[in-house]
N, C-alpha and C. Protein backbone atom coordinates (compact mmCIF):
# COMPACT_ATOMS: atom_id res chain seq x y z
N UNK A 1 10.89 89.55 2.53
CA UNK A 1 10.49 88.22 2.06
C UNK A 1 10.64 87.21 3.19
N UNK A 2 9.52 86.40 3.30
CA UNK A 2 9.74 85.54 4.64
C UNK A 2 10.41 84.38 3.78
N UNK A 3 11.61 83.67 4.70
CA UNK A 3 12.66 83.05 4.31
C UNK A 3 11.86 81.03 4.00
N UNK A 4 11.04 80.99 4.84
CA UNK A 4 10.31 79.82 4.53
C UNK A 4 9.32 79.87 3.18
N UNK A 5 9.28 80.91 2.74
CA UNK A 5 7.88 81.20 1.74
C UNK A 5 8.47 80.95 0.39
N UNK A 6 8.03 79.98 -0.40
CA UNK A 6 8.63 79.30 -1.83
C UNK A 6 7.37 79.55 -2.94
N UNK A 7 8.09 80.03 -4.32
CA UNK A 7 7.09 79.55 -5.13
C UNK A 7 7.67 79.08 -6.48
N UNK A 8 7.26 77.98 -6.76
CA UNK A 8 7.88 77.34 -7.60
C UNK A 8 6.93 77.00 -9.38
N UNK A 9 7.89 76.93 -10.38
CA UNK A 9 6.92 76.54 -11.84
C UNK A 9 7.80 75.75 -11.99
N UNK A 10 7.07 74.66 -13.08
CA UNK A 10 7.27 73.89 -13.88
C UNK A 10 6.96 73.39 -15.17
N UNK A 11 7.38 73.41 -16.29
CA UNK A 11 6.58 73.41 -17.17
C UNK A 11 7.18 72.06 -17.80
N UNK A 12 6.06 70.90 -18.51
CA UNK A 12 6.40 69.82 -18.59
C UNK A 12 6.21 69.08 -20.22
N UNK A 13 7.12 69.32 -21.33
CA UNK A 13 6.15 69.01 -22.55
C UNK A 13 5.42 67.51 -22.82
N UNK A 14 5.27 66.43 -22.87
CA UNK A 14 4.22 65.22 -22.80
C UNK A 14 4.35 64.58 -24.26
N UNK A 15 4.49 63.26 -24.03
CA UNK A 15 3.99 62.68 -25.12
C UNK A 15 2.86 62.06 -25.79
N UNK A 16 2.46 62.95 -24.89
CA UNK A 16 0.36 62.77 -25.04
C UNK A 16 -0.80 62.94 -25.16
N UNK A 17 -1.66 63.23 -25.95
CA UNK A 17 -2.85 64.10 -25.79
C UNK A 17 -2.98 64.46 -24.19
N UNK A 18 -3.64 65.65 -24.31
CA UNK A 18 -3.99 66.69 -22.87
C UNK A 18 -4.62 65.62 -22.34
N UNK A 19 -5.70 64.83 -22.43
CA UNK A 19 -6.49 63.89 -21.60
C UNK A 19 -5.93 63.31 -21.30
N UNK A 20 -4.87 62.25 -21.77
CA UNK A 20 -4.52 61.08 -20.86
C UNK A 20 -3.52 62.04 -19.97
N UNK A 21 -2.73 62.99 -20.04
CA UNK A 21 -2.47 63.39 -19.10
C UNK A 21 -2.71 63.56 -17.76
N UNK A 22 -3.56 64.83 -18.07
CA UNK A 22 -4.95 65.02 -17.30
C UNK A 22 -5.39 63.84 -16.44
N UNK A 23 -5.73 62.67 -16.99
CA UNK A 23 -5.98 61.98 -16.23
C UNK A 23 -5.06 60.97 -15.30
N UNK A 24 -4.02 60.80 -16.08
CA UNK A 24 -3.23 60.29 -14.78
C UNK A 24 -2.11 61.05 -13.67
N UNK A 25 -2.49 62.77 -13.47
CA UNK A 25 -2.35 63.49 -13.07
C UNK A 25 -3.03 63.84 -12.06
N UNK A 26 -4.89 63.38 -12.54
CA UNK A 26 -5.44 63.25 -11.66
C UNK A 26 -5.72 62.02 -10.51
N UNK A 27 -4.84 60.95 -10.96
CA UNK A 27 -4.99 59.78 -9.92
C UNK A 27 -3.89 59.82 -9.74
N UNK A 28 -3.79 60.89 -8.28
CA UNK A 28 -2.38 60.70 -6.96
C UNK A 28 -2.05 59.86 -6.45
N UNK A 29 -2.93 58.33 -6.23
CA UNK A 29 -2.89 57.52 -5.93
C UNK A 29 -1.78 56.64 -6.76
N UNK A 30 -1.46 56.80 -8.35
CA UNK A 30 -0.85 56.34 -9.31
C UNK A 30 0.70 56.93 -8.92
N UNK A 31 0.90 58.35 -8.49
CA UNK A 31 1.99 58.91 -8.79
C UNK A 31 3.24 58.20 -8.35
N UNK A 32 3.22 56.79 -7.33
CA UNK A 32 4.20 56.26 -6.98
C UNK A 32 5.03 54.96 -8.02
N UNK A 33 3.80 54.77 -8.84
CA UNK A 33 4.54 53.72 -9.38
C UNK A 33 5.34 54.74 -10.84
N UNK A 34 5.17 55.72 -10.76
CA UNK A 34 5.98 56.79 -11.96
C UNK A 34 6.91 57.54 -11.72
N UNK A 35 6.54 58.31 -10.29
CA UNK A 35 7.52 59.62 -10.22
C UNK A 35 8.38 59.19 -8.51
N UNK A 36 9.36 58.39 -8.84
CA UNK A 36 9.85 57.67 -7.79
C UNK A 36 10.32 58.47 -6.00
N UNK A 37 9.48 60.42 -6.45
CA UNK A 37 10.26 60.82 -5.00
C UNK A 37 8.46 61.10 -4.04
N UNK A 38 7.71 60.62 -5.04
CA UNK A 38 6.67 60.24 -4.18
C UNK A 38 6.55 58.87 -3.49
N UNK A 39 6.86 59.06 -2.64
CA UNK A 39 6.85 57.54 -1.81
C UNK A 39 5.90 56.73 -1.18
N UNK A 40 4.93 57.64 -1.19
CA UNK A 40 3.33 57.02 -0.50
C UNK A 40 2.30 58.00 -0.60
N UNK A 41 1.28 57.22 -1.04
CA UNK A 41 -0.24 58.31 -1.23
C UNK A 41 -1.01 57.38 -0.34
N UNK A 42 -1.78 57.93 0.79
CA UNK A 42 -2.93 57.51 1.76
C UNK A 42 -4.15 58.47 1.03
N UNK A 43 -4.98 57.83 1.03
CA UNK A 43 -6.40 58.15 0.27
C UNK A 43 -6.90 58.50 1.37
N UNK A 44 -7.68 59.65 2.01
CA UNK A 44 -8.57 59.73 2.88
C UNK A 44 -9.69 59.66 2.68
N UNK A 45 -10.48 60.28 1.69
CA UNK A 45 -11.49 59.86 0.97
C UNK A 45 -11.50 60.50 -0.47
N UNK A 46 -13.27 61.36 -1.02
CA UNK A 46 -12.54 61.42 -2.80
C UNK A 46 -11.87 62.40 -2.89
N UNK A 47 -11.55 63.49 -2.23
CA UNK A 47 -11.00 64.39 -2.35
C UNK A 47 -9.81 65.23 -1.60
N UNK A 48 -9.17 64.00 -0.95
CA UNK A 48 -8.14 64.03 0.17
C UNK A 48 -7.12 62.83 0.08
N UNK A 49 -6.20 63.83 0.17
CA UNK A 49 -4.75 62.26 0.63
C UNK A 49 -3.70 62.71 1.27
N UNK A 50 -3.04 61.71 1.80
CA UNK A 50 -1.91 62.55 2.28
C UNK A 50 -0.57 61.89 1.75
N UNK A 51 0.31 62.64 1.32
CA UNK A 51 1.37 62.26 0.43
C UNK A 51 2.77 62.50 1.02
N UNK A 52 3.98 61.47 1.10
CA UNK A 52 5.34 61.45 1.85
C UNK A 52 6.05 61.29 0.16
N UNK A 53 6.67 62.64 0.35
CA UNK A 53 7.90 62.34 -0.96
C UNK A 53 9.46 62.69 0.04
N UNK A 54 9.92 62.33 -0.79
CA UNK A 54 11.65 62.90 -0.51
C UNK A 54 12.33 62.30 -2.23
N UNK A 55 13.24 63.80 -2.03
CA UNK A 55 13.77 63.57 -3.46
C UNK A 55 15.56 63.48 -2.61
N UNK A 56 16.79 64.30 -3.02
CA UNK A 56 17.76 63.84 -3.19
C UNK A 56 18.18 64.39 -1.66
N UNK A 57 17.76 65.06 -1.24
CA UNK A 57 17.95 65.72 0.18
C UNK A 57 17.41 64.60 1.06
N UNK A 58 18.12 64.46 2.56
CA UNK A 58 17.93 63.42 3.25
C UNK A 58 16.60 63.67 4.41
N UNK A 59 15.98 64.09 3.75
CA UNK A 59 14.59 64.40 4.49
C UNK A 59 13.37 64.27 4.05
N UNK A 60 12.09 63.63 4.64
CA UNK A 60 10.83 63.31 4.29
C UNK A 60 10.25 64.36 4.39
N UNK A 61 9.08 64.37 3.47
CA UNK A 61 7.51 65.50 3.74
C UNK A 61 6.60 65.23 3.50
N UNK A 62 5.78 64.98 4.91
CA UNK A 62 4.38 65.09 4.53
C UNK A 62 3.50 65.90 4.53
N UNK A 63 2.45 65.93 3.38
CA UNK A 63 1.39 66.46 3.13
C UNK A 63 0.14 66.32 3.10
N UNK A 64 -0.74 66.57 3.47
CA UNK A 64 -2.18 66.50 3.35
C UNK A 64 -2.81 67.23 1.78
N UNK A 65 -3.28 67.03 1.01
CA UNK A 65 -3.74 67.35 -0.25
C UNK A 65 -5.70 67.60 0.01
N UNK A 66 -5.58 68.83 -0.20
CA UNK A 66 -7.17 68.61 -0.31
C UNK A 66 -7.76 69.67 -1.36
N UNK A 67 -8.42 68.69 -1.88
CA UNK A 67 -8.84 69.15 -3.31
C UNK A 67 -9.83 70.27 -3.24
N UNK A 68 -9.20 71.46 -4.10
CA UNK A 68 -9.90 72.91 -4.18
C UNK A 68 -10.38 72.79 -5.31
N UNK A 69 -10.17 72.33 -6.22
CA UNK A 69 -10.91 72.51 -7.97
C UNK A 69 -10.40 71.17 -9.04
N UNK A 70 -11.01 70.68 -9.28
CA UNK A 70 -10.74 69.57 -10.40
C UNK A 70 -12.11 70.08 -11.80
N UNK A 71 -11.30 70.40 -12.85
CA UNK A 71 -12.11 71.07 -13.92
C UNK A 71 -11.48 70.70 -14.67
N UNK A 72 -11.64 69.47 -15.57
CA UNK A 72 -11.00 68.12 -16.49
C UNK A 72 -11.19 69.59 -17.84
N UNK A 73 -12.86 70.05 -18.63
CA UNK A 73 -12.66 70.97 -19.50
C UNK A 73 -11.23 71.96 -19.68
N UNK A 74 -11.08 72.17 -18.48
CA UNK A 74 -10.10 73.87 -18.42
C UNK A 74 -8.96 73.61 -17.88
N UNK A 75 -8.57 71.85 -18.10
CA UNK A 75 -7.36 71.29 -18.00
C UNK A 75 -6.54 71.16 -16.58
N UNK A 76 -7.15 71.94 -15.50
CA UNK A 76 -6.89 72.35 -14.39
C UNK A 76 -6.89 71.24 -12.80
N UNK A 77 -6.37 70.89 -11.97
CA UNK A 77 -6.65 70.44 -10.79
C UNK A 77 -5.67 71.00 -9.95
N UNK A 78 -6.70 71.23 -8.67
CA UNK A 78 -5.70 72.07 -7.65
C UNK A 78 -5.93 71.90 -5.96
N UNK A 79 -4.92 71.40 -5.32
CA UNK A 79 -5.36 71.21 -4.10
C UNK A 79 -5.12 72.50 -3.16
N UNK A 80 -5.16 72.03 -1.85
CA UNK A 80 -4.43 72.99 -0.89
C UNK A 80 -4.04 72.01 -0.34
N UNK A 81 -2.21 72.41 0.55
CA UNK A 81 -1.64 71.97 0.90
C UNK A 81 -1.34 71.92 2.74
N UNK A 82 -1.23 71.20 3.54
CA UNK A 82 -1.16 71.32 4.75
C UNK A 82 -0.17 70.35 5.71
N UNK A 83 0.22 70.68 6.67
CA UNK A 83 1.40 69.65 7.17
C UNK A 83 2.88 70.09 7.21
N UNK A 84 3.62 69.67 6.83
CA UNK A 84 5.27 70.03 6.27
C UNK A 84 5.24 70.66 5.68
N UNK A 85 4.40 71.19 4.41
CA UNK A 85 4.31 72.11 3.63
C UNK A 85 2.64 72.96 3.32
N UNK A 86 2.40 73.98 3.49
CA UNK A 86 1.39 74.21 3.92
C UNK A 86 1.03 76.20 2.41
N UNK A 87 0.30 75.36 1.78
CA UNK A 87 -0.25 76.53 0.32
C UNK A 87 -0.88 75.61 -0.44
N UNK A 88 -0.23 75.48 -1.59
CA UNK A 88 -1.42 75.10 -2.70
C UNK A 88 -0.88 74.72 -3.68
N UNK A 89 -1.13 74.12 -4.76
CA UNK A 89 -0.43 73.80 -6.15
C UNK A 89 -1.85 73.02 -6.70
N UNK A 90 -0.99 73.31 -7.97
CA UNK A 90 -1.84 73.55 -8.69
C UNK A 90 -1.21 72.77 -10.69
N UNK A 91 -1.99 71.85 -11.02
CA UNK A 91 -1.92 71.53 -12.34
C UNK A 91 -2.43 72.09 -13.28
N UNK A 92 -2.33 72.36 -14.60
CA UNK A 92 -2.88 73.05 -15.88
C UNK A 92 -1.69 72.47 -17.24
N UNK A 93 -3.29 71.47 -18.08
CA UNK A 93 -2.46 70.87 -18.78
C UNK A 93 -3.49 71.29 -19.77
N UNK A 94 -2.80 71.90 -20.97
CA UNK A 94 -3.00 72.10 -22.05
C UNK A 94 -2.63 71.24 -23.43
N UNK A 95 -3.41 71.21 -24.43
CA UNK A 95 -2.70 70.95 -25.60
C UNK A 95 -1.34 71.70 -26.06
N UNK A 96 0.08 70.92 -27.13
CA UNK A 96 0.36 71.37 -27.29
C UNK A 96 1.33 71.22 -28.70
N UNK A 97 -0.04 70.63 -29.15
CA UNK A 97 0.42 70.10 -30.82
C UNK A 97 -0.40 68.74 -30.87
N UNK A 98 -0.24 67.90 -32.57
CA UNK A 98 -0.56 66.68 -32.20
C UNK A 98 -0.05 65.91 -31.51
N UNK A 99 -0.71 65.03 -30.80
CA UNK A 99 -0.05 63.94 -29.79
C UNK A 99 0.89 64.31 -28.46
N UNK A 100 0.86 65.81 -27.99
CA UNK A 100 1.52 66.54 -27.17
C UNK A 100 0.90 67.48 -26.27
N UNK A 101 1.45 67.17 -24.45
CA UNK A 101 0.54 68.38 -23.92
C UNK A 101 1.36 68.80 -23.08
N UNK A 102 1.41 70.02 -22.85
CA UNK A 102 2.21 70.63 -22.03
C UNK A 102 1.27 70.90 -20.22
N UNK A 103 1.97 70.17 -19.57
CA UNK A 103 1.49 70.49 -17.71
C UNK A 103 2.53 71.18 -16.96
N UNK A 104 1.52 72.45 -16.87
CA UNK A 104 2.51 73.75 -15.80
C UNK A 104 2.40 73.33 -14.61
N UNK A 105 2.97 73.11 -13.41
CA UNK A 105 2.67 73.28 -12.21
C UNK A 105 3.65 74.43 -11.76
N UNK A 106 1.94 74.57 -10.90
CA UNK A 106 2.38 75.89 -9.89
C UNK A 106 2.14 75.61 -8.39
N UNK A 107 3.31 75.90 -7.54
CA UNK A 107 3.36 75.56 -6.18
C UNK A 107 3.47 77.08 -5.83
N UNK A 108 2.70 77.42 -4.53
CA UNK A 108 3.18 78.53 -3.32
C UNK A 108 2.85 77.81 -2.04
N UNK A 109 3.70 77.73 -0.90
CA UNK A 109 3.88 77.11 0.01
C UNK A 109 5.15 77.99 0.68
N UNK A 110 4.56 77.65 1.97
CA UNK A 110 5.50 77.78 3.22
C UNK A 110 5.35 76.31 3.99
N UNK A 111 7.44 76.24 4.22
CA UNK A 111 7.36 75.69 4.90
C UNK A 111 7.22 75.33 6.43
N UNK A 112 6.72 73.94 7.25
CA UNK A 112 6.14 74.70 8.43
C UNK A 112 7.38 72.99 9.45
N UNK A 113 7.71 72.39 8.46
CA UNK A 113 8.76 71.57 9.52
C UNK A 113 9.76 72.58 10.10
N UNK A 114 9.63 72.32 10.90
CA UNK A 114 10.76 73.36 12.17
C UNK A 114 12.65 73.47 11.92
N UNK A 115 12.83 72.07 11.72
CA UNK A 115 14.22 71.42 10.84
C UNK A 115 14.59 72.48 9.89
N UNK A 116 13.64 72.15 9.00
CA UNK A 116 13.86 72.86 7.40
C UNK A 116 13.47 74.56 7.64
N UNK A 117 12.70 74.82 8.50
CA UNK A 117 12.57 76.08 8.76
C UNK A 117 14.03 76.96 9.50
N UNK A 118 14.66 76.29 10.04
CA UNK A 118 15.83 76.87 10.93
C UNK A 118 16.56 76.94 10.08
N UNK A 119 17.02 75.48 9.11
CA UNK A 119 18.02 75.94 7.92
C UNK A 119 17.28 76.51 6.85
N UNK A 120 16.13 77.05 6.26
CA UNK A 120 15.56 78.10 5.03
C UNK A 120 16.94 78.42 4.69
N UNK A 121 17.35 79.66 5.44
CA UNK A 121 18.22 80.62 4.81
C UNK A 121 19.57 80.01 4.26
N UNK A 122 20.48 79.44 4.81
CA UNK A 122 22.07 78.80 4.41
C UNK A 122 21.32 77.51 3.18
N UNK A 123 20.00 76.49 3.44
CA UNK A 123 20.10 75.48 2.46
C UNK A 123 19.05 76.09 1.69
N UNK A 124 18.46 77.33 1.65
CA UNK A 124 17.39 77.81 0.25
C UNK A 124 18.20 77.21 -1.27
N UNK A 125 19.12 77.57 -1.55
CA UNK A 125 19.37 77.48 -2.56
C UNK A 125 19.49 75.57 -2.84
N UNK A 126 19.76 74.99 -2.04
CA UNK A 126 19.59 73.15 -1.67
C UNK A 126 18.02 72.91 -2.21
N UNK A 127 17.49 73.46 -1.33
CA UNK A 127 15.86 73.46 -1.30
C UNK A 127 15.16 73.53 -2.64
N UNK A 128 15.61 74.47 -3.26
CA UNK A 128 15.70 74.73 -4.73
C UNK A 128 16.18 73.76 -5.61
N UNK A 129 17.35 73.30 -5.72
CA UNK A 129 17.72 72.28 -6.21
C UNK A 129 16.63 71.00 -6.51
N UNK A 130 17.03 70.77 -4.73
CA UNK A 130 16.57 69.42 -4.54
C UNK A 130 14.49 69.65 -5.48
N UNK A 131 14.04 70.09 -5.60
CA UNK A 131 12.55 70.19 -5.76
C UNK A 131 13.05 70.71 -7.25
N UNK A 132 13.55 71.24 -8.28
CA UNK A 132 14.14 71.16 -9.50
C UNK A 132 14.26 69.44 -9.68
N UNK A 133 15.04 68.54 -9.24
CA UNK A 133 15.52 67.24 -9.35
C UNK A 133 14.57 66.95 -9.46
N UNK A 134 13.53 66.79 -8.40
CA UNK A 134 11.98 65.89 -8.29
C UNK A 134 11.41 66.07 -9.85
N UNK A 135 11.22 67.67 -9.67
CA UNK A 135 10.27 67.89 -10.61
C UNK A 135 10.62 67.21 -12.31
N UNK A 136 12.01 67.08 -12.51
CA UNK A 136 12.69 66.71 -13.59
C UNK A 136 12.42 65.42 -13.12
N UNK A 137 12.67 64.38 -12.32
CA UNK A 137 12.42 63.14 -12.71
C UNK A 137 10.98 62.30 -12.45
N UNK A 138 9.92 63.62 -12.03
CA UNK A 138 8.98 63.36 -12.44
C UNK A 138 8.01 63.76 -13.72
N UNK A 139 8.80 64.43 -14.45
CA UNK A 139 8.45 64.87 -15.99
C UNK A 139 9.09 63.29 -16.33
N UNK A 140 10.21 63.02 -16.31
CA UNK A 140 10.75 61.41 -17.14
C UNK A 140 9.82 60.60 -16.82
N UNK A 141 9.14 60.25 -15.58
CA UNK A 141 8.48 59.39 -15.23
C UNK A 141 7.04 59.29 -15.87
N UNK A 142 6.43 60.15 -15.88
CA UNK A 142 5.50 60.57 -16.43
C UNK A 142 5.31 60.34 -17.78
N UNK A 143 6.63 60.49 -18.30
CA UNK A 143 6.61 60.63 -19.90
C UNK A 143 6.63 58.93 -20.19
N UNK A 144 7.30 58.38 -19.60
CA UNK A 144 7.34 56.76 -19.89
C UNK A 144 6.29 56.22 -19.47
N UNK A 145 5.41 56.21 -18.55
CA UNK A 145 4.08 56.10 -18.03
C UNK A 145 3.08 55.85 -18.98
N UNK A 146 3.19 57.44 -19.71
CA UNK A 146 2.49 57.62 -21.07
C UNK A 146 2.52 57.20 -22.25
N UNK A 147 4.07 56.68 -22.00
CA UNK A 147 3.90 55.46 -23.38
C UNK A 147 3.95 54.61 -23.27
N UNK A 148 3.65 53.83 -21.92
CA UNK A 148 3.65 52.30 -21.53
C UNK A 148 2.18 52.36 -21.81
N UNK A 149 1.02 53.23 -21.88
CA UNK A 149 0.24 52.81 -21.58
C UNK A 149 -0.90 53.22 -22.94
């Protein structure tokens, strides 16, 4: 197993029909004023951005996002990833009752910062953590989002 190579799920339940999800899932541009370890979205054009998060670990990452599939029907949007972190992820938001939708994300990525590559092995299990944290306080964020609005 190469020691930089991650793959991560998430599964998120919603207080919202699948669409409004969906849709403010699909504007990355939004994700800063919700999910506080995204720190900046640069728009390159419609189907590109590049995104700096840091969650509880004392280190930034940037990414380039470029959009492989957006299919609103089949609940789905999915970029590829490049930069600091370099694979793909991927959204899928389903119904999951009335007034409720459940969004899986799926990440596979290697990392390619040199830093974080030297420590992989002693802070993997950090690494883990820290991207658990994000992902949890961007399910909260999300969820209040959805009922502010």
């Amino acid at each position: 197993m190469d020691r930089n190579h991650y793959r991560f799920r998430s599964l998120w339940s919603l207080p919202a029909p699948a669409g409004p999800v969906y849709r403010a899932l699909e504007r990355i541009e939004g994700y800063p004023r919700w999910w506080p370890q995204v720190r900046e979205v640069t728009r390159l054009d419609a189907g590109a951005g590049t995104v700096r998060i840091r969650s509880v670990l004392p280190y930034s990452l940037t990414t380039t996002l470029r959009e492989t599939r957006r299919d609103p029907s089949a609940g789905v949007l999915e970029v590829r990833l490049s930069g600091d972190l370099d694979g793909w992820a991927r959204w899928t938001v389903t119904p999951a009752g009335p007034g409720t939708a459940l969004a899986r994300y799926d990440q596979e990525t290697d990392v390619r910062r040199p830093l974080l590559r030297r420590l992989a092995l002693p802070a993997r299990p950090l690494f883990h953590a820290n991207h658990t944290l994000m992902m949890r306080s961007g399910r909260r964020g999300l969820a209040a989002h959805l009922r502010a609005v």
